[in-house]
Protein backbone atom coordinates (compact mmCIF):
# COMPACT_ATOMS: atom_id res chain seq x y z
CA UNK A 1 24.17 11.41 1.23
CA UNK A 2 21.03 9.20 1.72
CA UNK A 3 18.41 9.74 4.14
CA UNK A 4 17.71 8.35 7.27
CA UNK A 5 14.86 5.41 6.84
CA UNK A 6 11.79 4.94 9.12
CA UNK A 7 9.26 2.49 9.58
CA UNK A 8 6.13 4.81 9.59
CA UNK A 9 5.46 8.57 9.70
CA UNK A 10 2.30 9.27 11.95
CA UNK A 11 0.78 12.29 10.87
CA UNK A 12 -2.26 12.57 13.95
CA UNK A 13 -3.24 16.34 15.40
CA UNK A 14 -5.10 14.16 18.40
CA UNK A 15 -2.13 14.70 21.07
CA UNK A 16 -3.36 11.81 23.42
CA UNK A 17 -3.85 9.39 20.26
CA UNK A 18 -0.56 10.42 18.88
CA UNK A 19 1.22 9.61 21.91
CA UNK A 20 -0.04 6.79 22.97
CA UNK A 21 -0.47 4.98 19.19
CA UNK A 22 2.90 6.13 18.51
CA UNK A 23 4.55 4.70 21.83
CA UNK A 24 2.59 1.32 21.29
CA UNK A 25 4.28 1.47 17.84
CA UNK A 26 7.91 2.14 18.87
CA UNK A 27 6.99 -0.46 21.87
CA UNK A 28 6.50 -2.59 18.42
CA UNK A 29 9.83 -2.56 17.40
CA UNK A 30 9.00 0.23 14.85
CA UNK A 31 10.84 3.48 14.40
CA UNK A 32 8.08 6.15 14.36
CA UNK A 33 8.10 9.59 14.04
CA UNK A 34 4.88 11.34 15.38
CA UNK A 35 3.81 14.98 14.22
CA UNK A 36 1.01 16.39 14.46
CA UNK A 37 0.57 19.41 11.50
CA UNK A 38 0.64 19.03 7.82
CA UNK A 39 3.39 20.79 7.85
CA UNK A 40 5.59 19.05 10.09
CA UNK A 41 4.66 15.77 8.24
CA UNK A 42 5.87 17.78 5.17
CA UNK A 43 8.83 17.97 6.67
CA UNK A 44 9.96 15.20 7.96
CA UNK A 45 8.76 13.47 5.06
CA UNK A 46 11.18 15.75 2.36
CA UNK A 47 14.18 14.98 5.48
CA UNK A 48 13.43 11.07 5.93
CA UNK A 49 12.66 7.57 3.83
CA UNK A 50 9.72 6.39 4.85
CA UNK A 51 8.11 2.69 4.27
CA UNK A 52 4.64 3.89 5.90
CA UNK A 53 2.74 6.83 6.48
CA UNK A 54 -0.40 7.16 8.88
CA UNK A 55 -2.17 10.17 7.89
CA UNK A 56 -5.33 11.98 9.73
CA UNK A 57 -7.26 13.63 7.09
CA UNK A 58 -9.01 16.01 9.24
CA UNK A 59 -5.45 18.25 10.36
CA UNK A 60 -5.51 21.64 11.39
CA UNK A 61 -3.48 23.56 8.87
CA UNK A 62 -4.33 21.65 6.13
CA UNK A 63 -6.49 18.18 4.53
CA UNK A 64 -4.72 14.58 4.63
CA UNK A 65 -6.06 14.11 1.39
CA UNK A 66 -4.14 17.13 -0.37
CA UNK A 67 -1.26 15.98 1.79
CA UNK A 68 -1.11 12.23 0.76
CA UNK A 69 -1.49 13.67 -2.55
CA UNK A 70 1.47 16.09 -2.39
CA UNK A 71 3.61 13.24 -0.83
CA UNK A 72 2.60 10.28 -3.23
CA UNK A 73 3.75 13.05 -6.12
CA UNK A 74 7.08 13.29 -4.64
CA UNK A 75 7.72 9.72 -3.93
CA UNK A 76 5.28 7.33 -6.34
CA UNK A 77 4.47 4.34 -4.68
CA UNK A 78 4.51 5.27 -1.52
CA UNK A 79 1.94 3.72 1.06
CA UNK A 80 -0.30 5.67 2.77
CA UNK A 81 -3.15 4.70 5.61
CA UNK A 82 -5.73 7.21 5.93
CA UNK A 83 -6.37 7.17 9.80
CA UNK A 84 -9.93 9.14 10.67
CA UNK A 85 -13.50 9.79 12.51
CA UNK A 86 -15.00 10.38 8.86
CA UNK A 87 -17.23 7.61 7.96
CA UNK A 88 -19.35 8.83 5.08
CA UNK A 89 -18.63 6.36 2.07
CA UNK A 90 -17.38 8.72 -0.49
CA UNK A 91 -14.35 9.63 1.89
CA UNK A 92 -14.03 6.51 1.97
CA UNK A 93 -14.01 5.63 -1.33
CA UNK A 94 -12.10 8.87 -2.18
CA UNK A 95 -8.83 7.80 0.15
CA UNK A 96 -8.89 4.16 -1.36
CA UNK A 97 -8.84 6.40 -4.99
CA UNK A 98 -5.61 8.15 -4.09
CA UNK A 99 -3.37 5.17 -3.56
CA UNK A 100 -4.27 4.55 0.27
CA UNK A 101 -3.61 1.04 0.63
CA UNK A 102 -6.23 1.10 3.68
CA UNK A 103 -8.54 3.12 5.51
CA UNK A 104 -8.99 3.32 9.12
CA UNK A 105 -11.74 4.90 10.94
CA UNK A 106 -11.63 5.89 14.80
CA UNK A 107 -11.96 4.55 17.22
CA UNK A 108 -9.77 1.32 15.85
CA UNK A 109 -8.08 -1.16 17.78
CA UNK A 110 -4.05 -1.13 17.88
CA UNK A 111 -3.83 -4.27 17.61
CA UNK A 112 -5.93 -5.06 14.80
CA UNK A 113 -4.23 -2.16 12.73
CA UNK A 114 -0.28 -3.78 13.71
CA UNK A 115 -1.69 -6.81 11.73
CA UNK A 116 -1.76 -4.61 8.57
CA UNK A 117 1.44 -3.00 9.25
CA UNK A 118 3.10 -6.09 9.62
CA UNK A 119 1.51 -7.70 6.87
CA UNK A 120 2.42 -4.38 4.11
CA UNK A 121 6.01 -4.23 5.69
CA UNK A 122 6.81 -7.48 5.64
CA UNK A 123 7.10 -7.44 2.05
CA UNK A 124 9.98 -4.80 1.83
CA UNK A 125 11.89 -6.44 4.57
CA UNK A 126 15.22 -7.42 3.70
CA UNK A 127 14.98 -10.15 6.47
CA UNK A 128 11.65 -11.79 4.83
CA UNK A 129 14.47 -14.98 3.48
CA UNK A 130 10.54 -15.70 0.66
CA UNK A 131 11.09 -12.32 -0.55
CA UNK A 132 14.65 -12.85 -1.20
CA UNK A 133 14.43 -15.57 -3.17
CA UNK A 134 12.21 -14.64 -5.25
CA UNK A 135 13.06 -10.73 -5.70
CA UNK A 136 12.24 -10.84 -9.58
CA UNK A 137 9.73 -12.60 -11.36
CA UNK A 138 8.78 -12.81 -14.93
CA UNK A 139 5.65 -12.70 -16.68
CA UNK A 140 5.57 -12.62 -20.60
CA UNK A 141 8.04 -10.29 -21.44
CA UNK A 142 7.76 -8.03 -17.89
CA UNK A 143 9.96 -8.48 -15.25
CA UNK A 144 8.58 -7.88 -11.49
CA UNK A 145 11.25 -6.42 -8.84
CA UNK A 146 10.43 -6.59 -5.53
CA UNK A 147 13.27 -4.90 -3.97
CA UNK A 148 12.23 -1.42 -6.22
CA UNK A 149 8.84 -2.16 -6.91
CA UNK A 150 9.26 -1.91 -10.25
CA UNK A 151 7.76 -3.65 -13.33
CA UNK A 152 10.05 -3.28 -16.83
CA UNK A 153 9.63 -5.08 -20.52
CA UNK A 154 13.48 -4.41 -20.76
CA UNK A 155 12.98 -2.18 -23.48
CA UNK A 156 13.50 0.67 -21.34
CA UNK A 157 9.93 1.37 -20.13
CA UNK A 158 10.10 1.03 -16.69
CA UNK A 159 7.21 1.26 -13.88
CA UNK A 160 6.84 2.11 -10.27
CA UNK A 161 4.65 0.23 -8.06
CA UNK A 162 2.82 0.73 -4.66
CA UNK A 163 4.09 -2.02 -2.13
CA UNK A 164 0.25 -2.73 -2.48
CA UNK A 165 0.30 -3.10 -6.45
CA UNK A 166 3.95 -5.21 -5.93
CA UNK A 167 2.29 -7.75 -3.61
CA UNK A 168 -1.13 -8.08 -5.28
CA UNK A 169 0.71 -8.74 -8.92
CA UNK A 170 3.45 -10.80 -7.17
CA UNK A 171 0.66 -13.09 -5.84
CA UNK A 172 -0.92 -13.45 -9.15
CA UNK A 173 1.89 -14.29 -11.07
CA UNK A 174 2.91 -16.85 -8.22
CA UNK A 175 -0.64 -18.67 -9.59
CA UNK A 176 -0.77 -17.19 -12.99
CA UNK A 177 -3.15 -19.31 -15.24
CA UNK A 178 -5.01 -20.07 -12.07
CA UNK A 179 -8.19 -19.02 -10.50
CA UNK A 180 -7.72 -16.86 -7.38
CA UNK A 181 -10.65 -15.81 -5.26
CA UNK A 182 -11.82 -12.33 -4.16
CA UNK A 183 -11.95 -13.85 -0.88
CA UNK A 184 -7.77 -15.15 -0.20
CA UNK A 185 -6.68 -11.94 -2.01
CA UNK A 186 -8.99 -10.08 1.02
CA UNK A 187 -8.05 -12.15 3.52
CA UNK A 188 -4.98 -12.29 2.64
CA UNK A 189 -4.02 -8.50 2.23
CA UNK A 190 -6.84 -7.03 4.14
CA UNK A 191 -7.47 -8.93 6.90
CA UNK A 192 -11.25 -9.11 6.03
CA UNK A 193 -13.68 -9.65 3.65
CA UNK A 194 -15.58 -6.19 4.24
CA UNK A 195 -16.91 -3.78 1.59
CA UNK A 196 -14.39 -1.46 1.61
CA UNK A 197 -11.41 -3.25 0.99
CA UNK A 198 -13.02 -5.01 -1.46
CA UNK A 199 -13.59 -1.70 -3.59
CA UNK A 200 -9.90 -1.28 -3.00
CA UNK A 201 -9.09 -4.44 -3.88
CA UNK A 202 -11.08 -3.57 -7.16
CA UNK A 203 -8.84 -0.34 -7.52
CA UNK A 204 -5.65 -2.44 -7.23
CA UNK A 205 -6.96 -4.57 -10.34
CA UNK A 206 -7.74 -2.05 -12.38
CA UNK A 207 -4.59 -0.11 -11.82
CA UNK A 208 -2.73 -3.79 -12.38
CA UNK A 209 -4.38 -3.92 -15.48
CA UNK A 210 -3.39 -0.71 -16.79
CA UNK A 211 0.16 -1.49 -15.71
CA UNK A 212 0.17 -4.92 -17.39
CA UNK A 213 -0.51 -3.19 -20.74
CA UNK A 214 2.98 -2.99 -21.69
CA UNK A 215 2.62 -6.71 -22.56
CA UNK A 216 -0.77 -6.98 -24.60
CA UNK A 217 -0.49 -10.49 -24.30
CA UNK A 218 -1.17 -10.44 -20.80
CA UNK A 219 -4.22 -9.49 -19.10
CA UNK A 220 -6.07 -10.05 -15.51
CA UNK A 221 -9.63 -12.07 -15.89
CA UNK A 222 -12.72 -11.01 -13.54
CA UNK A 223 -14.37 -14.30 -13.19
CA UNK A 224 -18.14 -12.46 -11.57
CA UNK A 225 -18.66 -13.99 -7.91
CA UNK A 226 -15.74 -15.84 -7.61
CA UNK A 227 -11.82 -13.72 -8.44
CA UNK A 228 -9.33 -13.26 -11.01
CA UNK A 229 -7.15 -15.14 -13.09
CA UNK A 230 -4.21 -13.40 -14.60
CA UNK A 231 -3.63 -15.07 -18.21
CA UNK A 232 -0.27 -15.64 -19.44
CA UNK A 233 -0.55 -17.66 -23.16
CA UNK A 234 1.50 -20.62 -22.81
């Protein structure tokens, strides 16, 4: 038997934040479940499918780091925001390493953050009609499924993508052979232009790279100042 499937798991020891960010959620139109203790994430996380989780890395039985991590082991490619009042830079930079596809620091505005919720859901909806016609795409001898966020050479080897990774190669492919600037890709999948998601967006590439090694023929271009190209030989 399957499990049940939520939108987002909101994992937020703050009770007043919780409650109110969580309502606003549901008020949405997204199904939310709100706890606020690493171990109640854990689970409702092993007892439901979920497309997003919102995790507080300062909890008080345990880190959100060591939590996303323990989560993103039992389901890979699963999306994580890092919600927090940390601002130091390596945090930072340490949530973007594990996966997160954002980072959020307090205090945020709602509706600035539903932007980025819409726009990383709105690729696994099965009621996006772009998505649906173009579920697979290939690239050299890969194949690109966006329903599993998977990427396969059909010989068996088969990999599994963040929703992140799924969009950002799904993208370039869409303009493979073509210059595509650091600043669309942002803008784009970020919302902004700032220096953090840029270093993420600079994770992503690298990890696109790595996954794009199945096909040696194919490989992502940093053109300095201005994006990427990702080369397919004609």
């Amino acid at each position: 038997m399957g499990k049940d499937k939520i939108d987002i798991l909101l994992i937020e020891d703050e009770p007043d934040l919780g409650e109110v960010f969580s309502r606003y959620l549901r008020y949405k139109g997204f199904t939310v479940i709100w706890e606020s203790t690493a171990e109640g994430g854990w689970e409702n996380f092993q007892r439901v499918s979920v497309k997003l989780l919102i995790i507080d890395i300062q909890l008080p039985d345990g880190n959100g780091f060591d939590l996303a991590q323990r989560m993103i082991a039992s389901n890979p490619g699963q999306p994580v925001f890092f919600l927090t009042a940390l601002h130091e830079r390596n945090a930072r930079l340490k949530g973007l390493s594990l996966g997160a596809v954002d980072y959020i620091a307090k205090p945020f505005d709602m509706d600035e953050i539903l932007l980025k919720i819409r726009n990383l859901l709105k690729v696994a909806s099965v009621s996006d009609k772009d998505a649906l016609l173009q579920v697979e795409l290939q690239i050299g001898n890969l194949r690109l499924n966006m329903e599993r966020f998977t990427l396969d050479n059909g010989l068996q080897q088969v990999q599994k993508l963040t929703v992140r990774e799924a969009e950002l190669l799904h993208f370039l492919i869409l303009n493979k052979n073509m210059l595509v600037s650091k600043k669309d890709l942002l803008l784009q999948f970020w919302g902004n232009t700032d220096f953090f998601n840029g270093k993420s967006l600079e994770v992503f590439i690298s990890r696109l790279r790595k996954l794009l090694q199945m096909d040696r023929k194919l490989h992502i271009e940093s053109i300095y100042g201005a994006g990427y190209i990702l080369h397919e030989p004609i």
